[in-house]
N, C-alpha and C. Protein backbone atom coordinates (compact mmCIF):
# COMPACT_ATOMS: atom_id res chain seq x y z
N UNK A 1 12.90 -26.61 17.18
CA UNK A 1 12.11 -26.18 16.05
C UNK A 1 13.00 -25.80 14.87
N UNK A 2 14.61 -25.21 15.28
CA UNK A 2 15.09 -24.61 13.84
C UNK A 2 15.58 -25.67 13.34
N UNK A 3 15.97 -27.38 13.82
CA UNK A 3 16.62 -27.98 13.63
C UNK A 3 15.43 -28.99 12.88
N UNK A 4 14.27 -28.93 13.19
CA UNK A 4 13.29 -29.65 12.38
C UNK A 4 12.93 -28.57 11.32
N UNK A 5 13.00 -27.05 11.15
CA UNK A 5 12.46 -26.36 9.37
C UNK A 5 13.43 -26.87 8.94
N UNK A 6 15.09 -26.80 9.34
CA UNK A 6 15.85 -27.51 8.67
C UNK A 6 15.24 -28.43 7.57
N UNK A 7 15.67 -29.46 8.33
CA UNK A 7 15.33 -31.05 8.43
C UNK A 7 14.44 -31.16 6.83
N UNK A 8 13.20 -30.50 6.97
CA UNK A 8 11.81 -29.98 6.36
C UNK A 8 12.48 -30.02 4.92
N UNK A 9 13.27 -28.86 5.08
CA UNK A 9 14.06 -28.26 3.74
C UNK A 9 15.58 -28.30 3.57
N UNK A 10 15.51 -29.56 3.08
CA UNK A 10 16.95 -30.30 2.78
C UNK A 10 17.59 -29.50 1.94
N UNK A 11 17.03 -28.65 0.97
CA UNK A 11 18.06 -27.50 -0.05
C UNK A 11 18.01 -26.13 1.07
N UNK A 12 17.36 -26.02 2.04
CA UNK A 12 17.95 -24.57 2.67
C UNK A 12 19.63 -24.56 2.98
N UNK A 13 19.43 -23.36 2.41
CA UNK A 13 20.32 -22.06 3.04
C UNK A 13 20.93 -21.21 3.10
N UNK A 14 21.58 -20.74 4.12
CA UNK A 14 21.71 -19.35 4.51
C UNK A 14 22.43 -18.06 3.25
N UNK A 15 21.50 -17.49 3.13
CA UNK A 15 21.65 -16.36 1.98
C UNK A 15 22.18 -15.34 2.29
N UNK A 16 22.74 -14.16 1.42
CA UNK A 16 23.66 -13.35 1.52
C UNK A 16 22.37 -11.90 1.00
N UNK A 17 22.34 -11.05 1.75
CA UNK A 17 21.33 -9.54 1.56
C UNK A 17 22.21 -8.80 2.06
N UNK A 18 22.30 -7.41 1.30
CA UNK A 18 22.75 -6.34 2.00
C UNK A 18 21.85 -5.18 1.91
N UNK A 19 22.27 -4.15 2.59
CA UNK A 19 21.11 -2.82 3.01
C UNK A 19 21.80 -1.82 3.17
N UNK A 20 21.32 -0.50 2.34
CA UNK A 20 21.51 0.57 2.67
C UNK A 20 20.89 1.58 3.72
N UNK A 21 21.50 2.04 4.97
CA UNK A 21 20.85 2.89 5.66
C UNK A 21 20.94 4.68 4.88
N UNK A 22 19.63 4.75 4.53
CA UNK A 22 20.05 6.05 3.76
C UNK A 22 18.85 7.34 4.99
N UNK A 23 19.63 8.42 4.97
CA UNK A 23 19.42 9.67 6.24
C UNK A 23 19.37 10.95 4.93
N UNK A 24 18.37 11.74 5.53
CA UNK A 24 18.52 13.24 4.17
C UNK A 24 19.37 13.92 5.02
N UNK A 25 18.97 14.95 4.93
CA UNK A 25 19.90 16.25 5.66
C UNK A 25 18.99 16.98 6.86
N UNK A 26 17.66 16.05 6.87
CA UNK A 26 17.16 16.55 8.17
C UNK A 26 17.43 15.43 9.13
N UNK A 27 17.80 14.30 8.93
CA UNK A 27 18.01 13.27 10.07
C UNK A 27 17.12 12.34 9.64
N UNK A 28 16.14 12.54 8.30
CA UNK A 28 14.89 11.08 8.17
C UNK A 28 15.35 10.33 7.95
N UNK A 29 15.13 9.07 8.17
CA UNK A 29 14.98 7.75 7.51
C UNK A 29 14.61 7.29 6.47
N UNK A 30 14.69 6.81 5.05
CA UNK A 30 14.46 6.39 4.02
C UNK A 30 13.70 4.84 4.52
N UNK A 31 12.48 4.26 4.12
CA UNK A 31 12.36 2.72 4.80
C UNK A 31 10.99 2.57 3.65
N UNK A 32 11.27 1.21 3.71
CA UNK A 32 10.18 0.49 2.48
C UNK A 32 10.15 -0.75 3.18
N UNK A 33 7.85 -0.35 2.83
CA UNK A 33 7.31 -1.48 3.10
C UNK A 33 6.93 -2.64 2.46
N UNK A 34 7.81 -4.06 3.08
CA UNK A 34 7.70 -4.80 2.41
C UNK A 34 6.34 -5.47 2.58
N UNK A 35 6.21 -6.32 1.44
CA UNK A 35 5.01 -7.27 0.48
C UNK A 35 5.12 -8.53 0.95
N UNK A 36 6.38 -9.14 0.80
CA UNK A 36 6.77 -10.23 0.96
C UNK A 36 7.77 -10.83 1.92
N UNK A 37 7.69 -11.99 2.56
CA UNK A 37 8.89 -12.23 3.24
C UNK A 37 10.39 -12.62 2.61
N UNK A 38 11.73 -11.97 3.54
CA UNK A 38 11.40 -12.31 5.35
C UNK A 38 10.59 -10.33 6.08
N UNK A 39 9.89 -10.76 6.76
CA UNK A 39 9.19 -9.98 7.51
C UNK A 39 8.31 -9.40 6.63
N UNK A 40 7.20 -10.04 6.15
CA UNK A 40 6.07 -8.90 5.02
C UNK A 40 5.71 -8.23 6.48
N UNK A 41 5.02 -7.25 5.49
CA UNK A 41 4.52 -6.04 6.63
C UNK A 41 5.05 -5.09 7.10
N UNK A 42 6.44 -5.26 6.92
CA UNK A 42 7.21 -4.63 8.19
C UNK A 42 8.33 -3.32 7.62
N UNK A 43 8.33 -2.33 8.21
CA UNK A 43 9.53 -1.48 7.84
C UNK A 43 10.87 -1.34 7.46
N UNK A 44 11.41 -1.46 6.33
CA UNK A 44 12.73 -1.76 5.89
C UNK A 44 13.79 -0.79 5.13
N UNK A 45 15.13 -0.85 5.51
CA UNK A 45 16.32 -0.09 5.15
C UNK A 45 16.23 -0.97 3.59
N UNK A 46 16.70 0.11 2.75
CA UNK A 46 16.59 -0.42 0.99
C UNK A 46 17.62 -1.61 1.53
N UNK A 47 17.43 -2.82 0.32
CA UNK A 47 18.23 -3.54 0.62
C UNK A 47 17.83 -5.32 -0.10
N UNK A 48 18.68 -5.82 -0.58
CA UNK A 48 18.06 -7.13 -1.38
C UNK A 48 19.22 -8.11 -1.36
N UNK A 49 19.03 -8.86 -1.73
CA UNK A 49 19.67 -10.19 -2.40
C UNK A 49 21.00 -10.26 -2.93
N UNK A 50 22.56 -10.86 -2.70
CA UNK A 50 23.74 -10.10 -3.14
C UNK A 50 23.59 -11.69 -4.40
N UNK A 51 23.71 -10.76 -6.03
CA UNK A 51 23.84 -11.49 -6.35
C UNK A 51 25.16 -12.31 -6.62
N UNK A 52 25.00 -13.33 -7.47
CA UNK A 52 26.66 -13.92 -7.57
C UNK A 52 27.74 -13.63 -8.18
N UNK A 53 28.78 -13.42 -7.76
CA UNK A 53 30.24 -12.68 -8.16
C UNK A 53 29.52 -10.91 -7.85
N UNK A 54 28.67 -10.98 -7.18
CA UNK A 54 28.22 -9.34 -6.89
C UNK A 54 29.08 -8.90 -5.61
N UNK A 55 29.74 -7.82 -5.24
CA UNK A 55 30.12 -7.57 -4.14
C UNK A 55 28.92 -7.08 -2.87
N UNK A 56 29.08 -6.85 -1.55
CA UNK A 56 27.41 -6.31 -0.90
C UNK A 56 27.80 -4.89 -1.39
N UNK A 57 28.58 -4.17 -0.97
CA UNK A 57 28.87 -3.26 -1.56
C UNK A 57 27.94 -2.46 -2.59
N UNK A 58 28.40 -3.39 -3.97
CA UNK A 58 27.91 -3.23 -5.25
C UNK A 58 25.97 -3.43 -5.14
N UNK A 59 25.79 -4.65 -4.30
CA UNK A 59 24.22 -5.05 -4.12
C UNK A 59 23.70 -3.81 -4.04
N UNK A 60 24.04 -3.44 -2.22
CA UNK A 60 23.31 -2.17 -1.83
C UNK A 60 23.21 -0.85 -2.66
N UNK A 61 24.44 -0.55 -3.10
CA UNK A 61 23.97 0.59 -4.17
C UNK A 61 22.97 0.13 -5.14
N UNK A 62 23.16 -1.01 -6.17
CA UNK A 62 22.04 -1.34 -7.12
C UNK A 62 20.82 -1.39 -6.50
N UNK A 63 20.65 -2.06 -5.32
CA UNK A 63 19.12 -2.06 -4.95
C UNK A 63 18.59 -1.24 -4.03
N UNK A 64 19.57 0.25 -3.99
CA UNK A 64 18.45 1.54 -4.27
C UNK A 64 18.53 2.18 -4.84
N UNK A 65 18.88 2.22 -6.70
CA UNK A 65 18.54 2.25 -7.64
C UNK A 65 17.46 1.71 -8.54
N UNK A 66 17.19 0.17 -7.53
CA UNK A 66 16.27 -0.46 -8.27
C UNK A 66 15.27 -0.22 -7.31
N UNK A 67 15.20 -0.51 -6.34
CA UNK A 67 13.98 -0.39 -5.14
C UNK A 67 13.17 1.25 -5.41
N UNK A 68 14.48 2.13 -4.61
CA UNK A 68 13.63 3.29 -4.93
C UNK A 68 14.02 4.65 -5.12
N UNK A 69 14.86 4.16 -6.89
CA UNK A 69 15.12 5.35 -7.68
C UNK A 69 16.51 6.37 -7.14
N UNK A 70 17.35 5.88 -6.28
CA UNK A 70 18.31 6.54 -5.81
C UNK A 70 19.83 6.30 -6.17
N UNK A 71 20.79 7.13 -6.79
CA UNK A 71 21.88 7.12 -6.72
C UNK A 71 22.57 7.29 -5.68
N UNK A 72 23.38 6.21 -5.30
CA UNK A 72 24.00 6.25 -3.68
C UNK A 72 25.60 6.27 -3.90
N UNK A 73 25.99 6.30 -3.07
CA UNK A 73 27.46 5.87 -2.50
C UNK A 73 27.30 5.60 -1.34
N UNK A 74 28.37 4.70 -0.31
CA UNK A 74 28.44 3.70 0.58
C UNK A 74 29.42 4.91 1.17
N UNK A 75 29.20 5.00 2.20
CA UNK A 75 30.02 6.15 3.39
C UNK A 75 30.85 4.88 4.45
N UNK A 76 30.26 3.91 4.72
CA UNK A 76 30.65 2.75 5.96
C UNK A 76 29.43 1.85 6.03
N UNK A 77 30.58 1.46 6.56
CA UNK A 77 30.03 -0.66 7.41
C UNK A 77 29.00 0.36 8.51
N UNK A 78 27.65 -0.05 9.20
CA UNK A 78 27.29 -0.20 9.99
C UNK A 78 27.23 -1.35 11.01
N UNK A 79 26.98 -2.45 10.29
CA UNK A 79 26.39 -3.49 11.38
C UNK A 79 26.26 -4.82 10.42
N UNK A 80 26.55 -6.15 10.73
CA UNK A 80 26.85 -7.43 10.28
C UNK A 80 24.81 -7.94 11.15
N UNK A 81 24.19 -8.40 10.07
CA UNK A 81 22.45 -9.19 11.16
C UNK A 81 22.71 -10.78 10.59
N UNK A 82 22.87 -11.36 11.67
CA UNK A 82 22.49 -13.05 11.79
C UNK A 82 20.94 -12.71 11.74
N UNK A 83 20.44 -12.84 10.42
CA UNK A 83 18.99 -12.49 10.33
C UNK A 83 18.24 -13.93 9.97
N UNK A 84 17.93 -14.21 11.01
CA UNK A 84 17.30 -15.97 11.48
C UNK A 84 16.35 -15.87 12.07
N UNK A 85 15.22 -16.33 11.13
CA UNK A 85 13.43 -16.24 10.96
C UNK A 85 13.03 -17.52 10.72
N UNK A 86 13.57 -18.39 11.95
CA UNK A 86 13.25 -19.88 11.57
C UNK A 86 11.41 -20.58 11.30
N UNK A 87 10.73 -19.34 12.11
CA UNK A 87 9.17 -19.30 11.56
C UNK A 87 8.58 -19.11 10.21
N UNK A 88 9.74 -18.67 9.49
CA UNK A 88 9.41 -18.73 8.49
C UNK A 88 10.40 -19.04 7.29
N UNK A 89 11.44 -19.81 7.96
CA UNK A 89 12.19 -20.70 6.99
C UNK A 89 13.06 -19.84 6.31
N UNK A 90 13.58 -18.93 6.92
CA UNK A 90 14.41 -17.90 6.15
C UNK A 90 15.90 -17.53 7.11
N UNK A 91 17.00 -17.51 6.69
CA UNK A 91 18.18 -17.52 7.07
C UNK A 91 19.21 -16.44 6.35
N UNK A 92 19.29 -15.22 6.74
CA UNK A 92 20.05 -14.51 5.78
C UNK A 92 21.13 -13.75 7.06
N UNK A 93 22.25 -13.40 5.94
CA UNK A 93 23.58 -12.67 6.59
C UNK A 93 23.59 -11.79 5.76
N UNK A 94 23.57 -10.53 7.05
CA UNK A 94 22.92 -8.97 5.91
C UNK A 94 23.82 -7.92 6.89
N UNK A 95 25.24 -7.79 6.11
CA UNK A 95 25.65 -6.14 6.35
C UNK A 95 25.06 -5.21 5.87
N UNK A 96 24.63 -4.23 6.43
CA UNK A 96 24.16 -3.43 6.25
C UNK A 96 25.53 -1.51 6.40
N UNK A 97 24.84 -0.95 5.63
CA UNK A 97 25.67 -0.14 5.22
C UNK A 97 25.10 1.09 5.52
N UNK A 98 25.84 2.33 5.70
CA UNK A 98 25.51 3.94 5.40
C UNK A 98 25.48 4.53 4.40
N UNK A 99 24.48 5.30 3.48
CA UNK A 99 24.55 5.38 2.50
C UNK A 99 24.24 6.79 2.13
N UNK A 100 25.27 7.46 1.32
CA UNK A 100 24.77 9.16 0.58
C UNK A 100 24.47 9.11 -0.64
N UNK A 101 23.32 9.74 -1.00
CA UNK A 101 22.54 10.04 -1.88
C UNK A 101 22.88 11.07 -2.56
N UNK A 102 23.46 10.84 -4.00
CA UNK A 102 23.85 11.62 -4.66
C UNK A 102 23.19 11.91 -5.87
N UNK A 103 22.43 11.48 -5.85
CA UNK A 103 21.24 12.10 -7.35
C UNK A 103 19.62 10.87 -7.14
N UNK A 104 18.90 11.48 -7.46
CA UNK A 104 17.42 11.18 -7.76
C UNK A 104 16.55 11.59 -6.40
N UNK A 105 15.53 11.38 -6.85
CA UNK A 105 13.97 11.49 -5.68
C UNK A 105 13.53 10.04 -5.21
N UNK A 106 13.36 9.86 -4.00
CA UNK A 106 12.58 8.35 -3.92
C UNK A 106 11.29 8.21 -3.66
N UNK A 107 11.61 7.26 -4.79
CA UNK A 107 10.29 6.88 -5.19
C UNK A 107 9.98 5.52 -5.21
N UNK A 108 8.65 4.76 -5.05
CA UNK A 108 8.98 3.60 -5.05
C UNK A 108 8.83 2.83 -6.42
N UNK A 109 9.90 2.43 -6.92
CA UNK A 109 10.24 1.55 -8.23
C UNK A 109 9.86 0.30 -8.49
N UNK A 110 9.31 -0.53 -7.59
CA UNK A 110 9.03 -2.01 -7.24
C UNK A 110 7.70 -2.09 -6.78
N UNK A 111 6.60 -1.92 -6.80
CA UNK A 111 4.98 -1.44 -6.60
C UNK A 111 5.14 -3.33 -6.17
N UNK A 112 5.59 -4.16 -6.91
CA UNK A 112 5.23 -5.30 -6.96
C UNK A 112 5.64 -5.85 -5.80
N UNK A 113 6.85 -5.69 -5.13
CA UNK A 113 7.34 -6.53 -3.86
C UNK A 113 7.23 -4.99 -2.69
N UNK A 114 7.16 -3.73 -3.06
CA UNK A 114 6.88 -3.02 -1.67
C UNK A 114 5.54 -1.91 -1.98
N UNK A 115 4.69 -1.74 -0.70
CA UNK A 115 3.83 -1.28 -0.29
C UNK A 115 3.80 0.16 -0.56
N UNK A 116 5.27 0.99 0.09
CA UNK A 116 4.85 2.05 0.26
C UNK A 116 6.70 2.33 0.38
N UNK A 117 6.85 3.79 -0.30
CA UNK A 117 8.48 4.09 0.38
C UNK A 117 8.10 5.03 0.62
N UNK A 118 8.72 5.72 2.32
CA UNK A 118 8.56 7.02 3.10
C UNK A 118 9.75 7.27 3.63
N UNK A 119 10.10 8.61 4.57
CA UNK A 119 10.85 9.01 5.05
C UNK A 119 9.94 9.36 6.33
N UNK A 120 10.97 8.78 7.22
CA UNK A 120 11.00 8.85 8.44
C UNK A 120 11.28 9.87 9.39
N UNK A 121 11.00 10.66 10.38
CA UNK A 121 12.11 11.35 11.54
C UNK A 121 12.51 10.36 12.24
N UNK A 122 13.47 10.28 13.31
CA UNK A 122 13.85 9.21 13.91
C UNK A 122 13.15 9.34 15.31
N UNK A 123 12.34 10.26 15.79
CA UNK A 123 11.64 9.61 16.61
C UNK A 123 10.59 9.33 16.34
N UNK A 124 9.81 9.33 14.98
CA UNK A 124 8.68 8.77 14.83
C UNK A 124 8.90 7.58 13.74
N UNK A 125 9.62 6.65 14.25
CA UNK A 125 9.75 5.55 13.25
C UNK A 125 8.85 4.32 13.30
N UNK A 126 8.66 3.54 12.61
CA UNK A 126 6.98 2.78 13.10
C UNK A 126 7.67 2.08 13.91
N UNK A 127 6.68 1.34 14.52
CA UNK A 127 7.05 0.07 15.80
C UNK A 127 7.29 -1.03 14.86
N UNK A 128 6.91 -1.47 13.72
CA UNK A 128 7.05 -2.90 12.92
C UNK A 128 8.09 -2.50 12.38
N UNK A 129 9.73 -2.33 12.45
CA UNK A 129 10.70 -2.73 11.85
C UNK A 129 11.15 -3.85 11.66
N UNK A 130 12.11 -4.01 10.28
CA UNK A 130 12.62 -5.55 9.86
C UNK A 130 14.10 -5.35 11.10
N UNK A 131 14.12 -6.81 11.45
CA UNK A 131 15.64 -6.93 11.90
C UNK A 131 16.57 -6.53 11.73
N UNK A 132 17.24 -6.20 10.83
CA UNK A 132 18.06 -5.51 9.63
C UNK A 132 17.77 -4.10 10.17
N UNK A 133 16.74 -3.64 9.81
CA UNK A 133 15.95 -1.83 10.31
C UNK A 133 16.68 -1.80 11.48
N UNK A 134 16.39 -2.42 12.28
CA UNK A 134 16.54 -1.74 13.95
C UNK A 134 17.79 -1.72 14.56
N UNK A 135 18.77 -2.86 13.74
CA UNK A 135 20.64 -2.72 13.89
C UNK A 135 20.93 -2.05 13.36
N UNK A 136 20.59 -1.54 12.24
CA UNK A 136 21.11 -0.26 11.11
C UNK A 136 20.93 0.99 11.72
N UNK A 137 19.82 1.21 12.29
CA UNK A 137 19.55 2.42 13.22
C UNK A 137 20.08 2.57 14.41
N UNK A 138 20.08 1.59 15.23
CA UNK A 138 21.08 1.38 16.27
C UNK A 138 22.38 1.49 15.77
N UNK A 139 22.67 0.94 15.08
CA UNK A 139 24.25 1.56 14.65
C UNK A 139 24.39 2.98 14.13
N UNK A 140 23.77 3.40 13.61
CA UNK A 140 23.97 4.79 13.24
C UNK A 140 23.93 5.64 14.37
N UNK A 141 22.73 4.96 15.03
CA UNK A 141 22.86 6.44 16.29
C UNK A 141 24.17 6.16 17.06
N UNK A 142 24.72 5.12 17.42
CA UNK A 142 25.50 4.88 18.07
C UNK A 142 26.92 5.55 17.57
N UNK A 143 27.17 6.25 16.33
CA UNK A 143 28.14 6.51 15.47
C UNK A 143 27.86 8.15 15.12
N UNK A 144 26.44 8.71 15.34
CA UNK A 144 26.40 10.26 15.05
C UNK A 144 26.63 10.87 16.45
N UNK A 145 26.40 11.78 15.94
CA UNK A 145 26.66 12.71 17.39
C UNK A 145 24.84 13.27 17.68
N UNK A 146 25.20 12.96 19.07
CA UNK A 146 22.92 13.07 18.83
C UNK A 146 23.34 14.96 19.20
N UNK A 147 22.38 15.77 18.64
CA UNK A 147 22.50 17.34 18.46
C UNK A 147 21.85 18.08 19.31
């Protein structure tokens, strides 16, 4: 099947996204619901499109500034997602990052591509996470000290 969406779409491919995992000071989760694919519906770490000559780095801070209203800095690498959604024709390579919040409130800035931005506890996180979501969290827990 991935070798016939291929096939389908002779200009695919594989795109470059990065993501910020952003945590407050009680342990929540920052996550926005996306509108659109890859994964509409579903629960997501801020995070978009690296543009060109953009570093991911540089992405992830801008796009949660742009997503939802946050001044960040990048603390660490979490986790590298072979994020391959051949059902829906989408192919992306998305480091994802740790991220501290150093000025604003979130809010959601983008009404147009997301649903809803909330904060999470980490044991009540929804069951519909994006791919990306659930390595970013898995990596973090795997890296804090559980209390």
């Amino acid at each position: 099947m991935k070798a016939t969406r291929a096939a389908e779409n002779a200009n695919a491919r594989p795109r470059v996204g990065a993501g910020v995992l952003l945590v407050d000071q009680c342990g929540r989760v920052l996550l926005t619901l996306r509108k659109f694919p890859p994964e509409a519906g579903c629960w997501s770490i801020v995070g978009g499109k690296v543009d060109f000559l953009e570093t991911v780095e540089a992405c992830a801070i801008r796009e949660a500034l742009e997503e939802v209203g946050l001044t960040v800095a990048i603390d660490r690498f979490l986790c590298l997602t072979d994020h391959l959604l051949p059902e829906e024709g989408q192919h992306w390579v998305s480091p994802s990052y740790l991220g501290r919040i150093l000025d604003g409130e979130a809010r959601n800035c983008e009404p147009n591509k997301t649903l809803e931005v909330r904060w999470f506890c980490m044991d009540e996180l929804p069951r519909n996470l994006t791919m990306t979501s659930r390595n970013a969290i898995a990596a973090y827990q795997r890296c804090v000290p559980i209390s």
